[in-house]
Protein backbone atom coordinates (compact mmCIF):
# COMPACT_ATOMS: atom_id res chain seq x y z
CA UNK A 1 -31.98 -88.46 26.45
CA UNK A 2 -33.15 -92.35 26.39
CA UNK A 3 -31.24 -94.09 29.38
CA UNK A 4 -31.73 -97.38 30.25
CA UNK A 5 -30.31 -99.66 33.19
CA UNK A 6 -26.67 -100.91 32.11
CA UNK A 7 -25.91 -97.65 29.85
CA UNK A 8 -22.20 -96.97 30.26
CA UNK A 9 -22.12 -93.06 30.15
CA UNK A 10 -19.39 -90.49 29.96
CA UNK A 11 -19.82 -88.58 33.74
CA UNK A 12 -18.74 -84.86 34.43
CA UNK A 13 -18.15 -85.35 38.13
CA UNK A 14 -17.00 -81.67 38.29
CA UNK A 15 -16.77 -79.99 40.65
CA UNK A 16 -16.20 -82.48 43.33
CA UNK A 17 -15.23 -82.21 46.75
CA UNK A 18 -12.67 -84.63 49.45
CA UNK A 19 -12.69 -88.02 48.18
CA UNK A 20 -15.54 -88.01 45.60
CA UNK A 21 -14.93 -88.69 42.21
CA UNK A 22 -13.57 -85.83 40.08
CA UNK A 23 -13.15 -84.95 35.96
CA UNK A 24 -14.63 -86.78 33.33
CA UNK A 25 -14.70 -90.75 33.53
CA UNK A 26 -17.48 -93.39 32.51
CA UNK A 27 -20.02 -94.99 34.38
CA UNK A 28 -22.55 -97.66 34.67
CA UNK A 29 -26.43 -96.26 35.49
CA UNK A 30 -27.76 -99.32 37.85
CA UNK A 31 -31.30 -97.33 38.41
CA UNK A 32 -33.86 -99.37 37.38
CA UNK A 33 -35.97 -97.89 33.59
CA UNK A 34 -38.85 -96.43 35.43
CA UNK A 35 -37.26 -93.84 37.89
CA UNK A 36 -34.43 -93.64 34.50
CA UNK A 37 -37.77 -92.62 32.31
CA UNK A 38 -39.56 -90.44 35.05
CA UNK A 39 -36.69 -89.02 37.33
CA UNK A 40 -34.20 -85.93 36.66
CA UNK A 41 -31.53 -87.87 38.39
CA UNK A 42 -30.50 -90.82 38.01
CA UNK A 43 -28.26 -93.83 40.15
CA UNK A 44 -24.93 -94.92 38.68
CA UNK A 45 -21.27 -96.43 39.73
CA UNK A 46 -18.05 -95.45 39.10
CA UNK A 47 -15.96 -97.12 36.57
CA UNK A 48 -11.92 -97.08 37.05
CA UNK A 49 -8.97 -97.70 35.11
CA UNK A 50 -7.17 -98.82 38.57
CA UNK A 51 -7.66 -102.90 38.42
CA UNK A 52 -4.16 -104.02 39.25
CA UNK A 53 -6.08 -105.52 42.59
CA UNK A 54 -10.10 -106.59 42.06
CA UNK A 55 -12.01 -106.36 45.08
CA UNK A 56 -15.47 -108.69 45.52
CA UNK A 57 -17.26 -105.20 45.33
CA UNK A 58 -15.74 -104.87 42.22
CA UNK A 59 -16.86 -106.34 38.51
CA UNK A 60 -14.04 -106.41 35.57
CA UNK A 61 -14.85 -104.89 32.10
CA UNK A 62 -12.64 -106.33 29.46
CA UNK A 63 -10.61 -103.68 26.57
CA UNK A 64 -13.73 -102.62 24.04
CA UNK A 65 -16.28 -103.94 26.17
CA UNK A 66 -19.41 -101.46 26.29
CA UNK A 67 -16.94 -98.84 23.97
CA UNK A 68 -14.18 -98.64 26.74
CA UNK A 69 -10.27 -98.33 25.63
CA UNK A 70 -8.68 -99.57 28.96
CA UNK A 71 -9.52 -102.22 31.04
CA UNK A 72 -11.45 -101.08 33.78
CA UNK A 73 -13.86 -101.99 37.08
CA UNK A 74 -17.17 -101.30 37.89
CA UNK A 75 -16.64 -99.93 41.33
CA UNK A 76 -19.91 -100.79 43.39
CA UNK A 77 -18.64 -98.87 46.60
CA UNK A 78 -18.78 -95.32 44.86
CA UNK A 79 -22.76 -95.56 43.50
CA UNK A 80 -23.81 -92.07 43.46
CA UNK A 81 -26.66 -90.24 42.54
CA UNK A 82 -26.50 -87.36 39.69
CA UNK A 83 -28.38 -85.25 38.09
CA UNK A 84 -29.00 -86.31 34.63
CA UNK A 85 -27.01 -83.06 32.66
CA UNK A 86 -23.72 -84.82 34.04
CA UNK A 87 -24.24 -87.23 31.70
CA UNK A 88 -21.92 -86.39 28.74
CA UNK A 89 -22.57 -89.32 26.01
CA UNK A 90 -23.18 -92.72 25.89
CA UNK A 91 -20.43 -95.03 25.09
CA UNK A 92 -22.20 -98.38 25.24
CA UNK A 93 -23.94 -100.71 27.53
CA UNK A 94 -23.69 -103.55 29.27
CA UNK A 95 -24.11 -107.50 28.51
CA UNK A 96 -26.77 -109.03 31.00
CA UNK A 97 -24.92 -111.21 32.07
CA UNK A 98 -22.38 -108.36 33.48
CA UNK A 99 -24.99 -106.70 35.00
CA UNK A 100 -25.68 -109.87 37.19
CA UNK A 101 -21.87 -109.60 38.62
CA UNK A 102 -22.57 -105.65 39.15
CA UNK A 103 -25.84 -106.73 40.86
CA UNK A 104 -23.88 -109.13 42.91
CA UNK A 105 -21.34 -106.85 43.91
CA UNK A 106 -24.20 -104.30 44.92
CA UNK A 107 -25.60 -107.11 47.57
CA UNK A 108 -22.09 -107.47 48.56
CA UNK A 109 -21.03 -103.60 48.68
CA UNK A 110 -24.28 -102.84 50.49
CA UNK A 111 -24.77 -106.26 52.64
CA UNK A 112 -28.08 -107.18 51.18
């Protein structure tokens, strides 16, 4: 499987335990290509459907952007590393220009 930095994947976050993310739901890989090309795991963030309040950590993704049917968040304070076989299918990929807010919000989330 060819994943690049920005890919907005289809996650199986099952099983999962206390607060972690559970079920099926996309994400954004923010690893950079090389450990994404070398690596069994890979880095990504959590995307939700829950944007009724948008937090600075948080970057907005617009109905249809990178193959999405709701309107959803890249949440930049649940980045997790998976192994690569939770990675279901690929459903699109961000603009660059997106993935400067979600490398903002990672400077923010992680007070770089």
């Amino acid at each position: 499987m060819n994943i690049k930095r920005g890919d907005v994947f289809l996650v199986n976050f099952n099983p999962a335990r206390g607060s972690e993310q559970a079920g099926c739901r996309p994400s954004v890989v923010i690893q950079n290509n090389v450990g994404n090309s070398h690596g069994s795991t890979t880095i990504i963030a959590a995307i939700t459907t829950t944007v009724n309040k948008i937090y600075p950590f948080m970057v907005r993704l617009s109905i249809g952007e990178s193959g999405l049917d709701k309107e959803s968040a890249v949440n930049l304070a649940q980045i997790l590393t998976i192994d690569k076989t939770r990675l279901v299918n690929k459903l699109g990929c961000l603009s660059d220009e997106r993935m400067d807010e979600v490398d903002k919000a990672i400077k923010l989330s992680l007070d770089l």
